[in-house]
C-alpha atoms as a PDB file:
ATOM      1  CA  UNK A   1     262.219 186.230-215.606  1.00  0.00           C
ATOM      2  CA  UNK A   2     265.114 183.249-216.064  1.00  0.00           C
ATOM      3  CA  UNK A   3     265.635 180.076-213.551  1.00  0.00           C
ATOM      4  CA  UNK A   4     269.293 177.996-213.193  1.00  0.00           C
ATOM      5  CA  UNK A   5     268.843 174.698-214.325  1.00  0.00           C
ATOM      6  CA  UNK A   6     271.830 172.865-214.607  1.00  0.00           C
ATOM      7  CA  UNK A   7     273.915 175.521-214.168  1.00  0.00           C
ATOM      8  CA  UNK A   8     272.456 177.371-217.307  1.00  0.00           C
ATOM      9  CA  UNK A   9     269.913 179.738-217.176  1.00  0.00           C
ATOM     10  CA  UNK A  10     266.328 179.047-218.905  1.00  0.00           C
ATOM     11  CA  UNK A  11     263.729 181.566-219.448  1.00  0.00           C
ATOM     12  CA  UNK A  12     260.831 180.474-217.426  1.00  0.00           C
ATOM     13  CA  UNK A  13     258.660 180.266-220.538  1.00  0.00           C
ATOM     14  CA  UNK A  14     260.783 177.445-222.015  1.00  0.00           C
ATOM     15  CA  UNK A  15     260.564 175.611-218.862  1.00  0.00           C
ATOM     16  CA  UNK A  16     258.231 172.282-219.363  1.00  0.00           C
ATOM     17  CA  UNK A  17     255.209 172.372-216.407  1.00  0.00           C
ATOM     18  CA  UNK A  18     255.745 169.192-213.632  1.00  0.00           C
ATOM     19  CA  UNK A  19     253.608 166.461-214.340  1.00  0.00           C
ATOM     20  CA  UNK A  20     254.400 163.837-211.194  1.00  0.00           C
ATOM     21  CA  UNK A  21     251.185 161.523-212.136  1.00  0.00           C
ATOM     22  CA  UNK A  22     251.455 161.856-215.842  1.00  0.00           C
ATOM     23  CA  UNK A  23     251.675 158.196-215.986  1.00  0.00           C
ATOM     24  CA  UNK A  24     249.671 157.040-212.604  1.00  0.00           C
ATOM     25  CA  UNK A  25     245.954 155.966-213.414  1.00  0.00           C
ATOM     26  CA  UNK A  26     243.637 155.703-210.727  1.00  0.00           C
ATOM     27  CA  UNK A  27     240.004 154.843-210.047  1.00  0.00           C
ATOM     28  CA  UNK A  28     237.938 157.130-207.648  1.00  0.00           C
ATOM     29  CA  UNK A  29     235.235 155.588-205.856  1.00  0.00           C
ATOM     30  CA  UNK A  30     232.808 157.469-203.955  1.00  0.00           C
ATOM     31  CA  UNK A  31     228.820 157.657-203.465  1.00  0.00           C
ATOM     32  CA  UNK A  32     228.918 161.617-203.384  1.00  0.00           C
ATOM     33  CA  UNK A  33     229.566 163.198-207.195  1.00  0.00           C
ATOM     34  CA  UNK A  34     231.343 166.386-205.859  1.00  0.00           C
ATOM     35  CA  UNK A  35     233.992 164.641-203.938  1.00  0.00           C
ATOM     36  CA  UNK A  36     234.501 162.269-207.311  1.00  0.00           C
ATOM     37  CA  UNK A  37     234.613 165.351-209.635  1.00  0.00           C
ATOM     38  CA  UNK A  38     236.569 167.834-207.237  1.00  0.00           C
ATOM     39  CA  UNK A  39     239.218 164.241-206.815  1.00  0.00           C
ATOM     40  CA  UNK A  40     239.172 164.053-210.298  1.00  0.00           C
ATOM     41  CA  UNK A  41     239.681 167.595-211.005  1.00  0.00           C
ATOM     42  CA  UNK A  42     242.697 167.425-208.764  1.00  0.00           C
ATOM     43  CA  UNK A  43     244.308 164.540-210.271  1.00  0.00           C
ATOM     44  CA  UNK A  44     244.003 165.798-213.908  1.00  0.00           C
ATOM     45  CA  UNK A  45     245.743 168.913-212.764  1.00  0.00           C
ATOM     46  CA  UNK A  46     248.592 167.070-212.443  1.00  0.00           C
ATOM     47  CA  UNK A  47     248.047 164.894-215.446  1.00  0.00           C
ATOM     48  CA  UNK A  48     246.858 161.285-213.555  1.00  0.00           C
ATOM     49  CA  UNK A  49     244.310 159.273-216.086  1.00  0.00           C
ATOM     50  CA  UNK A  50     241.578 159.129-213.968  1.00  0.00           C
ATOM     51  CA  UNK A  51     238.231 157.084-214.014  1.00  0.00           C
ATOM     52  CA  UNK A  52     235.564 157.237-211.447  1.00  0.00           C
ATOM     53  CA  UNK A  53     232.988 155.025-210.277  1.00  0.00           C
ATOM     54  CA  UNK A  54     229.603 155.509-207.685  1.00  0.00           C
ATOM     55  CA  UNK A  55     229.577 152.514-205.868  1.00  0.00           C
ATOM     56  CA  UNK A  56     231.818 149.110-205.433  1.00  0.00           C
ATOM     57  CA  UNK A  57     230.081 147.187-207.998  1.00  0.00           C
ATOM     58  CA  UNK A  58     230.323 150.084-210.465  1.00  0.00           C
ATOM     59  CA  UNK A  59     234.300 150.005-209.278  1.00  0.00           C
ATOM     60  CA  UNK A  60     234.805 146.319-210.040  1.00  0.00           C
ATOM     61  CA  UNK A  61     233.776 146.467-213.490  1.00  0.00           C
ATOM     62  CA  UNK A  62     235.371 149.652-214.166  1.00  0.00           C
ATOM     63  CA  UNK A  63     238.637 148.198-213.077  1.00  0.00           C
ATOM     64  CA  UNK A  64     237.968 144.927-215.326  1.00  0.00           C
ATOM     65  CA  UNK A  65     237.393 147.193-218.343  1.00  0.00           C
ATOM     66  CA  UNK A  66     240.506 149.842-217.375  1.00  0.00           C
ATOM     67  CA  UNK A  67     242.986 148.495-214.793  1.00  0.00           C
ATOM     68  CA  UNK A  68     244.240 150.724-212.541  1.00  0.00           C
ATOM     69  CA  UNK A  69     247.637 151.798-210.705  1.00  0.00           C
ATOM     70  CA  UNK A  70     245.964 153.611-207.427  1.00  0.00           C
ATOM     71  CA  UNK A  71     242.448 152.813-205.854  1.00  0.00           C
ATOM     72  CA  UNK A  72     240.821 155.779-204.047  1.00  0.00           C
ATOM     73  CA  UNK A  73     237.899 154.561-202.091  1.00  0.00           C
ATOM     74  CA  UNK A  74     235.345 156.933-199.897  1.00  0.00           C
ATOM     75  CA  UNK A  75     237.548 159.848-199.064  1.00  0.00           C
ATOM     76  CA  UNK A  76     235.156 161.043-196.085  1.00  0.00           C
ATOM     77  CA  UNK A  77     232.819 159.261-194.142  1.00  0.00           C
ATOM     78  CA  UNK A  78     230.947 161.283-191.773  1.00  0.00           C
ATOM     79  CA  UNK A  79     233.021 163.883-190.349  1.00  0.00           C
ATOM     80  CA  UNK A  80     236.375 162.419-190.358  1.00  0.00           C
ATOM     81  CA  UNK A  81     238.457 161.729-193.518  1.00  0.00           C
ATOM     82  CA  UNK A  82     239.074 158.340-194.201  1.00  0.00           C
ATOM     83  CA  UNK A  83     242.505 159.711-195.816  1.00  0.00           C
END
């Protein structure tokens, strides 16, 4: 199988993956461990440096220690997202 790239034609195993957050770092902050590690899991997938954190004290010193570009911060509260 070949794509057009530029007007040439590149076999799809020569063809480099996407990595959109390859240079994004973000901090996850959640009280529940599966959202944090299913987050994270996403993230890395697409190559963001990602470090996660339980609760907002946890946060702040992680973010002294490794600043971050993006802050993620309780994705769902109850049964609405917060997104």
């Amino acid at each position: 199988m070949s794509n057009r790239m530029n007007g040439r034609r590149m076999s799809s195993s020569k063809q480099r993956p996407r990595l959109p957050l390859r240079h994004l770092r973000i901090l996850i902050v959640d009280a529940a461990e599966d959202i944090r590690e299913f987050t994270r899991s996403a993230l890395e997938a697409s190559a963001a440096s990602v470090v996660l954190a339980q609760a907002v004290e946890a946060a702040i010193e992680t973010y002294r220690q490794h600043p971050r570009h993006v802050l993620v911060r309780q994705i769902q509260k109850g049964t609405r997202s917060a997104i």
